[in-house]
Protein backbone atom coordinates (compact mmCIF):
# COMPACT_ATOMS: atom_id res chain seq x y z
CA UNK A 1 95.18 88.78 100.48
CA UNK A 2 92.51 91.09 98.67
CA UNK A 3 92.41 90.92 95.15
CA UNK A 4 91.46 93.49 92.45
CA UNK A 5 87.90 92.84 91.74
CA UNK A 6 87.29 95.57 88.30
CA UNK A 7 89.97 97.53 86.83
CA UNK A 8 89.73 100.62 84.03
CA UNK A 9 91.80 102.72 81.88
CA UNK A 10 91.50 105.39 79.95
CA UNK A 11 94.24 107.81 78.20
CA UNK A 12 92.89 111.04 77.05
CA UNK A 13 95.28 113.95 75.92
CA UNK A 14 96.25 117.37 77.86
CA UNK A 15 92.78 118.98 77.30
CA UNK A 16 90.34 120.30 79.54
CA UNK A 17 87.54 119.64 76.88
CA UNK A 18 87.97 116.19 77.43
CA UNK A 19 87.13 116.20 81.36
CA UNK A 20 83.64 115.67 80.34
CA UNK A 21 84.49 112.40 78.46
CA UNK A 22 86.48 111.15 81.68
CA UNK A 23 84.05 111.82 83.96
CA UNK A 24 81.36 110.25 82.18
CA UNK A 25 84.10 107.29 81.43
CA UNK A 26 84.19 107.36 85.03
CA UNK A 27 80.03 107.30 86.05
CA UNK A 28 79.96 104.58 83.86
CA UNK A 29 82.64 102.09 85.43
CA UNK A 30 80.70 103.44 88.89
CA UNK A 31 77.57 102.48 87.91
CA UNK A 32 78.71 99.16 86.32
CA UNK A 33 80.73 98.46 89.45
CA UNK A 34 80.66 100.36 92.50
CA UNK A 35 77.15 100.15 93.48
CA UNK A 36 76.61 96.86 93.94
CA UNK A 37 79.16 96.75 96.75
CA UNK A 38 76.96 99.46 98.33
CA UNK A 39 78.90 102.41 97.49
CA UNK A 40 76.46 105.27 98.09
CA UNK A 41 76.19 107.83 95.89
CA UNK A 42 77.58 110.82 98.03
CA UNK A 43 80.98 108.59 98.12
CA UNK A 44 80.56 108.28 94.68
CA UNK A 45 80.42 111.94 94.14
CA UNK A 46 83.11 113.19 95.69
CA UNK A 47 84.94 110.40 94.27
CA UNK A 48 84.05 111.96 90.84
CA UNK A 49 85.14 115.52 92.08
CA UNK A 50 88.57 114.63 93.41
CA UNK A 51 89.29 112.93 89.84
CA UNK A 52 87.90 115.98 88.05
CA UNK A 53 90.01 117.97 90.72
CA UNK A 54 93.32 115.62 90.04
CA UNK A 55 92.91 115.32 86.02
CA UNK A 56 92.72 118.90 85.85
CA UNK A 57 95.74 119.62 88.12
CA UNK A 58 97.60 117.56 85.55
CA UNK A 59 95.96 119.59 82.41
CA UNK A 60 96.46 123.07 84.12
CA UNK A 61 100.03 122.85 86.08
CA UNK A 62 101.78 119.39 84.93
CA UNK A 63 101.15 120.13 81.34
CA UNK A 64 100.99 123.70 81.07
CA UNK A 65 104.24 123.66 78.76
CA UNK A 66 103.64 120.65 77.13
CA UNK A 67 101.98 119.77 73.62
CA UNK A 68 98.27 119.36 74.28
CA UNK A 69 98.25 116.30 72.51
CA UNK A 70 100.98 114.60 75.39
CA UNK A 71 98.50 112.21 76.85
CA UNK A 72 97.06 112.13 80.83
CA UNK A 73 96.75 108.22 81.62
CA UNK A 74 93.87 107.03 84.16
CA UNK A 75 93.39 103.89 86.10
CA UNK A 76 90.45 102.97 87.92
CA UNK A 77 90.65 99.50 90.41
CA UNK A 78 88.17 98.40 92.38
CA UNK A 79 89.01 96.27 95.46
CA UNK A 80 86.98 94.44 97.91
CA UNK A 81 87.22 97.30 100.35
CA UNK A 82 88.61 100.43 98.52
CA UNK A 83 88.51 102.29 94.99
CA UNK A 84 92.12 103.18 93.26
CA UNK A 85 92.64 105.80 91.33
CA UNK A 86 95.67 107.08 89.44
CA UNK A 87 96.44 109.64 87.09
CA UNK A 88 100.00 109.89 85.35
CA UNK A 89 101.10 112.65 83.73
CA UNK A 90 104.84 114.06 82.00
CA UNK A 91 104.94 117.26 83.67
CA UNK A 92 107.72 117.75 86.13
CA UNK A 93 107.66 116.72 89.75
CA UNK A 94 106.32 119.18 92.21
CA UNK A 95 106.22 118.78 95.88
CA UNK A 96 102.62 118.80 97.55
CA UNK A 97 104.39 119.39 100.62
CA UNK A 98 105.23 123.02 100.04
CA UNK A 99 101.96 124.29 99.22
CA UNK A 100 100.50 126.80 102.43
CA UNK A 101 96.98 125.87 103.24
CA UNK A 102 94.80 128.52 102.14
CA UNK A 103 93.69 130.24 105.54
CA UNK A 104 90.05 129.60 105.96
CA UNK A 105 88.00 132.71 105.48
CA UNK A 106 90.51 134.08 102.81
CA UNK A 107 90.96 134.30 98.94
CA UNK A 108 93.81 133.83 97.07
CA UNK A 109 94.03 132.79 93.74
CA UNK A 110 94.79 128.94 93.35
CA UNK A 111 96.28 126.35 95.71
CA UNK A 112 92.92 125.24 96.60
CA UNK A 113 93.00 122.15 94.86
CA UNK A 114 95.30 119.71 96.81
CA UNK A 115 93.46 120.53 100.01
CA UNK A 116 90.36 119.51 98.34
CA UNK A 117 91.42 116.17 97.11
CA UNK A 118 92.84 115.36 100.46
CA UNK A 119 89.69 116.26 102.03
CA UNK A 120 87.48 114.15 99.36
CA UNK A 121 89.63 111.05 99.70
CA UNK A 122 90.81 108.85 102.44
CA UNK A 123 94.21 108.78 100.91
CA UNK A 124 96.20 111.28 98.52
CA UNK A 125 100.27 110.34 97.78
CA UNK A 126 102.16 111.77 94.60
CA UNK A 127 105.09 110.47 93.46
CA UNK A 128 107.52 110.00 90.71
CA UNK A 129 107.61 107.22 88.59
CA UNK A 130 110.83 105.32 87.31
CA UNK A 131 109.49 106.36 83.86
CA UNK A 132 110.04 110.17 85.01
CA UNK A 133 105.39 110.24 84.88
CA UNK A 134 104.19 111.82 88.45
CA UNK A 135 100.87 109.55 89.50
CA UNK A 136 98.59 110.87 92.30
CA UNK A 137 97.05 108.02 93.50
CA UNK A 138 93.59 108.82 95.12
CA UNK A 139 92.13 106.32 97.40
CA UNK A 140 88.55 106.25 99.21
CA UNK A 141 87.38 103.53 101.35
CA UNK A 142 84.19 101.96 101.00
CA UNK A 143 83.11 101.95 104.51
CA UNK A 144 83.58 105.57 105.76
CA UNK A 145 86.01 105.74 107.91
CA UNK A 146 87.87 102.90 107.07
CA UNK A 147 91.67 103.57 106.76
């Protein structure tokens, strides 16, 4: 059975000011961790962009009528053969499921963003926690392709 080998957390509140602070929080735990279990740095990258792309989902949509001091939660875990990540938040559910697919070559405002993080990651899910949080777990393989 594969075990977690590193594991983060950080809890920052409902503020889009502060995705500079979690993605360096992030770069940090990357460059402490991921690289010497030859990560490159183009997985790396877009591992960075789906959680700026997931944390500010939660900031925008989840907690658009909540106090900006309610508090986004983010776990990092590194595994032998994959990277983790989960953000909670206390906004109410929504289902990924009934957002269209922007047609390519169009514009439309928004809805971009969950097509994104399933295209950065090897695996997206969202769910609802017991606790009534929603956590979009985002998980990339090390080895592309892997899944």
């Amino acid at each position: 059975m594969l075990t977690i080998v590193q594991q983060d957390h950080l809890t920052v509140k409902s503020d889009l000011k502060l995705l500079n602070q979690v993605q360096q929080w992030f770069e940090k735990f990357c460059l402490q961790y991921l690289t010497q279990y030859g990560w490159s740095e183009s997985q790396l990258y877009r591992l960075n962009l789906a959680l700026a792309e997931g944390f500010t989902n939660a900031v925008r949509h989840a907690h658009r009528s909540l106090p900006p001091d309610t508090t986004i939660d983010i776990e990092v875990s590194l595994w032998i053969d994959r990277l983790e990540m989960r953000i909670w938040d206390y906004g109410k559910p929504f289902n990924p499921d009934a957002i269209i697919e922007p047609e390519p070559g169009t514009l439309q405002v928004g809805g971009y963003g969950w097509f994104l993080l399933r295209r950065l990651a090897d695996h997206v899910v969202y769910e609802r926690d017991a606790d009534n949080r929603n956590c979009l777990l985002i998980v990339k393989y090390c080895l592309e392709g892997q899944h």
